[in-house]
PDB file of N, CA and C in Angstrom:
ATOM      1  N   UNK A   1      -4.560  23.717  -5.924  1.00  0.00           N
ATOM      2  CA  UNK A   1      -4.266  22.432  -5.297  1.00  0.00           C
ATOM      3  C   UNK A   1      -4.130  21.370  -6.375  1.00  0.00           C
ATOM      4  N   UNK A   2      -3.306  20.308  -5.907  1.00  0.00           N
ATOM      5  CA  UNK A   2      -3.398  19.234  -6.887  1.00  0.00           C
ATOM      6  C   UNK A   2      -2.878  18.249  -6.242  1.00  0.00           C
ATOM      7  N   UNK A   3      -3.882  17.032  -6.946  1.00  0.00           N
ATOM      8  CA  UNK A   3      -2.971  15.876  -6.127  1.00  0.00           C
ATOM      9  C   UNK A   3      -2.401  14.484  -6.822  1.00  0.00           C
ATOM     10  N   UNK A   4      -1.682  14.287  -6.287  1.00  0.00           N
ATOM     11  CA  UNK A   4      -0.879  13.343  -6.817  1.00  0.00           C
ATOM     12  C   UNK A   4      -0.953  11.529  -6.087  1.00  0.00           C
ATOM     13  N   UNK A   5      -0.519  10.568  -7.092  1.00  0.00           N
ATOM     14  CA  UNK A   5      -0.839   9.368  -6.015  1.00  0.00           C
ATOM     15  C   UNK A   5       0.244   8.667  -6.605  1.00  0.00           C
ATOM     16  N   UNK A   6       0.810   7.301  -5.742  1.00  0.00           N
ATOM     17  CA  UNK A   6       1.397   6.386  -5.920  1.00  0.00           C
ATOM     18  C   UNK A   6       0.474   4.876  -5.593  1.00  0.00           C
ATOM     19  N   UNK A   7       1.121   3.995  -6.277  1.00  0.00           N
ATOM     20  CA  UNK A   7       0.627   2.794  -6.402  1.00  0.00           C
ATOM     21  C   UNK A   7       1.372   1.677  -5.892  1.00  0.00           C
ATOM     22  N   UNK A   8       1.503   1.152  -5.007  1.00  0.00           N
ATOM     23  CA  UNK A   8       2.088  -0.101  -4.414  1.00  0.00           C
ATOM     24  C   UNK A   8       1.195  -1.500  -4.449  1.00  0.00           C
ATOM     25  N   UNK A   9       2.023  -2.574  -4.699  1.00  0.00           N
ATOM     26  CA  UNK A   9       1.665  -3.595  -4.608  1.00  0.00           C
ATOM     27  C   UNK A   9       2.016  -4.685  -3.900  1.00  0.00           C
ATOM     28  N   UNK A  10       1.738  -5.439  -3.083  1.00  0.00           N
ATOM     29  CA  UNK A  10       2.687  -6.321  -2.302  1.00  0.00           C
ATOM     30  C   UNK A  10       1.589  -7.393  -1.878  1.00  0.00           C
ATOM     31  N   UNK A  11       2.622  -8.517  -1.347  1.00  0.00           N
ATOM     32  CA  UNK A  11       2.311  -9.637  -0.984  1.00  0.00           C
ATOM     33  C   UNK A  11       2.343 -10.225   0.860  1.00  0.00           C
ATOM     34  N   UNK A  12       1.515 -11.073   1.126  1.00  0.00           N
ATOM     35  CA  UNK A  12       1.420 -11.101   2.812  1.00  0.00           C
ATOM     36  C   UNK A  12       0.931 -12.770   2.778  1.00  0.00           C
ATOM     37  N   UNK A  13       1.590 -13.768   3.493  1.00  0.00           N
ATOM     38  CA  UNK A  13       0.889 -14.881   3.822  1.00  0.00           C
ATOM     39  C   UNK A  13       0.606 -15.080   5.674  1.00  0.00           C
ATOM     40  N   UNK A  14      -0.318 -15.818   5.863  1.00  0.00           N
ATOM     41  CA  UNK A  14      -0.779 -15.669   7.299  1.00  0.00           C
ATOM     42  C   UNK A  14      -0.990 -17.038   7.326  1.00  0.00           C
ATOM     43  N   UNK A  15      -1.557 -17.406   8.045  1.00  0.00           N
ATOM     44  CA  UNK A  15      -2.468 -18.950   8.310  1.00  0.00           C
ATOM     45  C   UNK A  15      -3.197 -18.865   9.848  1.00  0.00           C
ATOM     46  N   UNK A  16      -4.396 -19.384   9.950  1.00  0.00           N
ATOM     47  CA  UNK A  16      -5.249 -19.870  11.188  1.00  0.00           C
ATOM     48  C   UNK A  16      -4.818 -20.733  11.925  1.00  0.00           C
ATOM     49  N   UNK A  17      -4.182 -20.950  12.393  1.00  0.00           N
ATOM     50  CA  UNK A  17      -3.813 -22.443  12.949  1.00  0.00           C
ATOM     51  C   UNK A  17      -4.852 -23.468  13.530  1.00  0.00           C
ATOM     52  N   UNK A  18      -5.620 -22.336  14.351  1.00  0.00           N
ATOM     53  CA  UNK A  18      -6.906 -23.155  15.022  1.00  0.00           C
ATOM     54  C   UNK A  18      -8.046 -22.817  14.227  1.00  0.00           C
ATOM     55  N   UNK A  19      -8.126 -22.646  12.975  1.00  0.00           N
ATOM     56  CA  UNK A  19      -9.200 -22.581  12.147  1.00  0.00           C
ATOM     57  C   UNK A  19      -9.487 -24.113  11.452  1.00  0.00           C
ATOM     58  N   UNK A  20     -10.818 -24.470  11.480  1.00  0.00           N
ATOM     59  CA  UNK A  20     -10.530 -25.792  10.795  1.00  0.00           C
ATOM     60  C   UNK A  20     -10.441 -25.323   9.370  1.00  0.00           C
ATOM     61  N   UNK A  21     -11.112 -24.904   8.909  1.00  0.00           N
ATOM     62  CA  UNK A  21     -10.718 -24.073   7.394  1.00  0.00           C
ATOM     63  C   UNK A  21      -9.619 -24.262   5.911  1.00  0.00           C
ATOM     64  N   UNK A  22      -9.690 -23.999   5.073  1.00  0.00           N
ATOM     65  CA  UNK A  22      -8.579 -23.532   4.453  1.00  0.00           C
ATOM     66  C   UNK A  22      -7.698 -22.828   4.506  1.00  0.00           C
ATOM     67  N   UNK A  23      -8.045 -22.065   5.673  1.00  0.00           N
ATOM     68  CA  UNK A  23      -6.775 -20.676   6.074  1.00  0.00           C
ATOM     69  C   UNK A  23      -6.161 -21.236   7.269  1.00  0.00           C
ATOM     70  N   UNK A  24      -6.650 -22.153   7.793  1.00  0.00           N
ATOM     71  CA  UNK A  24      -5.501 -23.342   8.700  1.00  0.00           C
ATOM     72  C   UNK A  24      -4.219 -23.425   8.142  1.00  0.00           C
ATOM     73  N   UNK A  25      -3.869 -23.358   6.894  1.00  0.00           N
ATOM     74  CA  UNK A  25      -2.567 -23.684   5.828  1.00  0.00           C
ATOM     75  C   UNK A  25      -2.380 -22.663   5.645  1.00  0.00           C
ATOM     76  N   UNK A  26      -0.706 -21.987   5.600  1.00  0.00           N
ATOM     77  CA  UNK A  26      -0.176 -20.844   5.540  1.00  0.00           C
ATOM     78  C   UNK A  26      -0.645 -20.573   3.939  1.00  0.00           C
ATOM     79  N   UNK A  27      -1.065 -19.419   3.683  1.00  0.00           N
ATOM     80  CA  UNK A  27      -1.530 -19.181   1.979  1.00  0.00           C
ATOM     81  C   UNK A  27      -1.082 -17.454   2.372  1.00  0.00           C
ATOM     82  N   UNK A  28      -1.211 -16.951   1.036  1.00  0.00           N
ATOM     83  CA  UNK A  28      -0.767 -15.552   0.877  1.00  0.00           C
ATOM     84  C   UNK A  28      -2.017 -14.769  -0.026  1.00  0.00           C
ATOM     85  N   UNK A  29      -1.761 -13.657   0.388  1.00  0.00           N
ATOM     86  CA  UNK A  29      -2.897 -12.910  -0.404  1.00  0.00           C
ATOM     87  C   UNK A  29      -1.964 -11.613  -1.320  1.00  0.00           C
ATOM     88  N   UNK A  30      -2.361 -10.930  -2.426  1.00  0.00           N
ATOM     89  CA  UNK A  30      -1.744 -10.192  -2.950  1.00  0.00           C
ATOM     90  C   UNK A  30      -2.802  -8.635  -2.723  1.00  0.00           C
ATOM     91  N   UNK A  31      -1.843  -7.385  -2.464  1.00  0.00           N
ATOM     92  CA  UNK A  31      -3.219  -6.311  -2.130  1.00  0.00           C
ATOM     93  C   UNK A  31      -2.129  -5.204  -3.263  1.00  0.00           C
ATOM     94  N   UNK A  32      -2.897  -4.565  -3.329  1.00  0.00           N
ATOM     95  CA  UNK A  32      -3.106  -3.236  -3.677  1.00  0.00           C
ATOM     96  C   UNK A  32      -3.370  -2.050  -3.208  1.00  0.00           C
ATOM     97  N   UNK A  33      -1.917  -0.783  -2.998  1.00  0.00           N
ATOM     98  CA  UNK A  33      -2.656   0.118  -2.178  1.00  0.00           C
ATOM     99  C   UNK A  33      -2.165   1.127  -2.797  1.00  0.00           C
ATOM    100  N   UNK A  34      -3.000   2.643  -3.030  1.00  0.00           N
ATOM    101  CA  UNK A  34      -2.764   3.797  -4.012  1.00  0.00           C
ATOM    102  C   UNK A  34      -3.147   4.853  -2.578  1.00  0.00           C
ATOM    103  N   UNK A  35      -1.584   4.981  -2.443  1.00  0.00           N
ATOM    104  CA  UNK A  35      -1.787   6.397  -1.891  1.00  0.00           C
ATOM    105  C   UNK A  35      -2.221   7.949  -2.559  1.00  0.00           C
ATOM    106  N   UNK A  36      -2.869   8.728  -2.381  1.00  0.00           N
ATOM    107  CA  UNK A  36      -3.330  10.214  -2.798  1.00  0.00           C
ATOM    108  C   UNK A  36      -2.931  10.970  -1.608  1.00  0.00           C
ATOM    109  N   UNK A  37      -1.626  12.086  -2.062  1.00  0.00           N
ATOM    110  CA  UNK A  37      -1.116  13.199  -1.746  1.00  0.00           C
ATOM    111  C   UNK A  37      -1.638  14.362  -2.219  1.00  0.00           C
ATOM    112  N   UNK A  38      -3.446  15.294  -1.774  1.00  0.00           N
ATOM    113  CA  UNK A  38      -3.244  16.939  -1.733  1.00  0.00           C
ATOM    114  C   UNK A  38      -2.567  17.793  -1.560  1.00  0.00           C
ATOM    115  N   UNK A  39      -2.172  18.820  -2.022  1.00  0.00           N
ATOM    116  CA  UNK A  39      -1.825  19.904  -1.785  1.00  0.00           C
ATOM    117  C   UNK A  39      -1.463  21.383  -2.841  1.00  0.00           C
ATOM    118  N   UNK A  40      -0.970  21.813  -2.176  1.00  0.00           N
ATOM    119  CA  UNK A  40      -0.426  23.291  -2.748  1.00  0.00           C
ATOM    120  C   UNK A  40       1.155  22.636  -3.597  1.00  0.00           C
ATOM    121  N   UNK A  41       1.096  22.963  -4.643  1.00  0.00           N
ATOM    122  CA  UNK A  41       2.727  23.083  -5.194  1.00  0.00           C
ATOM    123  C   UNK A  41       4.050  24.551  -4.581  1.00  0.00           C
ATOM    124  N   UNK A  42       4.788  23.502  -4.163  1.00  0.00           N
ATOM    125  CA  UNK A  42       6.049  24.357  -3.620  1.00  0.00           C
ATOM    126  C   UNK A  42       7.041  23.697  -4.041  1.00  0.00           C
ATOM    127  N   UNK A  43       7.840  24.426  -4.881  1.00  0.00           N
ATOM    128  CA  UNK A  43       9.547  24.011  -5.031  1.00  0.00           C
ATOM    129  C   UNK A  43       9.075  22.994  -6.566  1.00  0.00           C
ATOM    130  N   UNK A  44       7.942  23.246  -6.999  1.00  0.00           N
ATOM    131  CA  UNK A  44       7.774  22.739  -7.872  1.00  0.00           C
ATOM    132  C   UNK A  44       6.824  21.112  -7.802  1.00  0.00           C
ATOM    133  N   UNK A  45       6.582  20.808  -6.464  1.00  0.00           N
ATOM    134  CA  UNK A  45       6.091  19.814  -6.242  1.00  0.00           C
ATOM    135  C   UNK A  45       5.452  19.443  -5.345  1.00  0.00           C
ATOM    136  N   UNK A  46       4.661  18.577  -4.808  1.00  0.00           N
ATOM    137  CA  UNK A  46       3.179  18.769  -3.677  1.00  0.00           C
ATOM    138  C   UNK A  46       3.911  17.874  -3.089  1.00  0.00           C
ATOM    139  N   UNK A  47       4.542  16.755  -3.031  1.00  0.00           N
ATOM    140  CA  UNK A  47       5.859  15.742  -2.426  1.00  0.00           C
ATOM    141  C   UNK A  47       6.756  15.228  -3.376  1.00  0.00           C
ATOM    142  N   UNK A  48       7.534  14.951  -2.637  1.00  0.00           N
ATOM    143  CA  UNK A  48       8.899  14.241  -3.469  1.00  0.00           C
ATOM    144  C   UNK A  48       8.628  13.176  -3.265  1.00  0.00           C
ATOM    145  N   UNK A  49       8.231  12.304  -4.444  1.00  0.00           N
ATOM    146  CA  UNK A  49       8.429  10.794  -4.431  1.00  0.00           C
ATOM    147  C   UNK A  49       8.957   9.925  -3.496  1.00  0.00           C
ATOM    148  N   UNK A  50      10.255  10.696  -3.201  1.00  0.00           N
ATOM    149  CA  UNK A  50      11.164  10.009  -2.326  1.00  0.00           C
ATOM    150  C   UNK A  50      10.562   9.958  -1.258  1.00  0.00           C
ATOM    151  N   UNK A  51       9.683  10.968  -0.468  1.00  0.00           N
ATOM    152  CA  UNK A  51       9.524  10.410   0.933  1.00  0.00           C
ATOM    153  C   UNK A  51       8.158   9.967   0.907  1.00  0.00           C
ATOM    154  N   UNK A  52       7.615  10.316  -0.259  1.00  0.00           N
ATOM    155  CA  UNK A  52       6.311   8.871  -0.027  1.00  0.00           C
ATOM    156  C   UNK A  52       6.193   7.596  -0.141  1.00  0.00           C
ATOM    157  N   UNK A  53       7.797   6.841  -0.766  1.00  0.00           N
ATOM    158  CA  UNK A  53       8.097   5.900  -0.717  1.00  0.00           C
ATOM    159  C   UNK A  53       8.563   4.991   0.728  1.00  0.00           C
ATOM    160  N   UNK A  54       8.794   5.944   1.524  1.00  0.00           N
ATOM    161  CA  UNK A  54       9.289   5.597   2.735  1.00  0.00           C
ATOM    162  C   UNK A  54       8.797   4.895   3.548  1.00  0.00           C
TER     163      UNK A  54
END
């Protein structure tokens, strides 16, 4: 078995409207997310990039 991961990064803004708060004001947050693909190698590969990008 072996596994493999990808790394994405992206951006999202929201706002509270009925919050009295600072998040009353549309603001954005930045995240981070690392997918991990297990498995068996077939055809030379545990996934094709391509459809974990999807």
């Amino acid at each position: 078995m072996l596994t493999v991961s990808k790394e994405f990064n992206f951006e999202a803004a929201h706002m509270l409207s009925e919050h009295q708060g600072d998040c009353k004001n549309l603001h954005g947050h930045s995240y981070k997310m690392i997918v991990e693909v297990t498995g068996d190698i077939k055809n030379g590969m545990v996934i094709d990039f391509k459809d974990l990008k999807i």
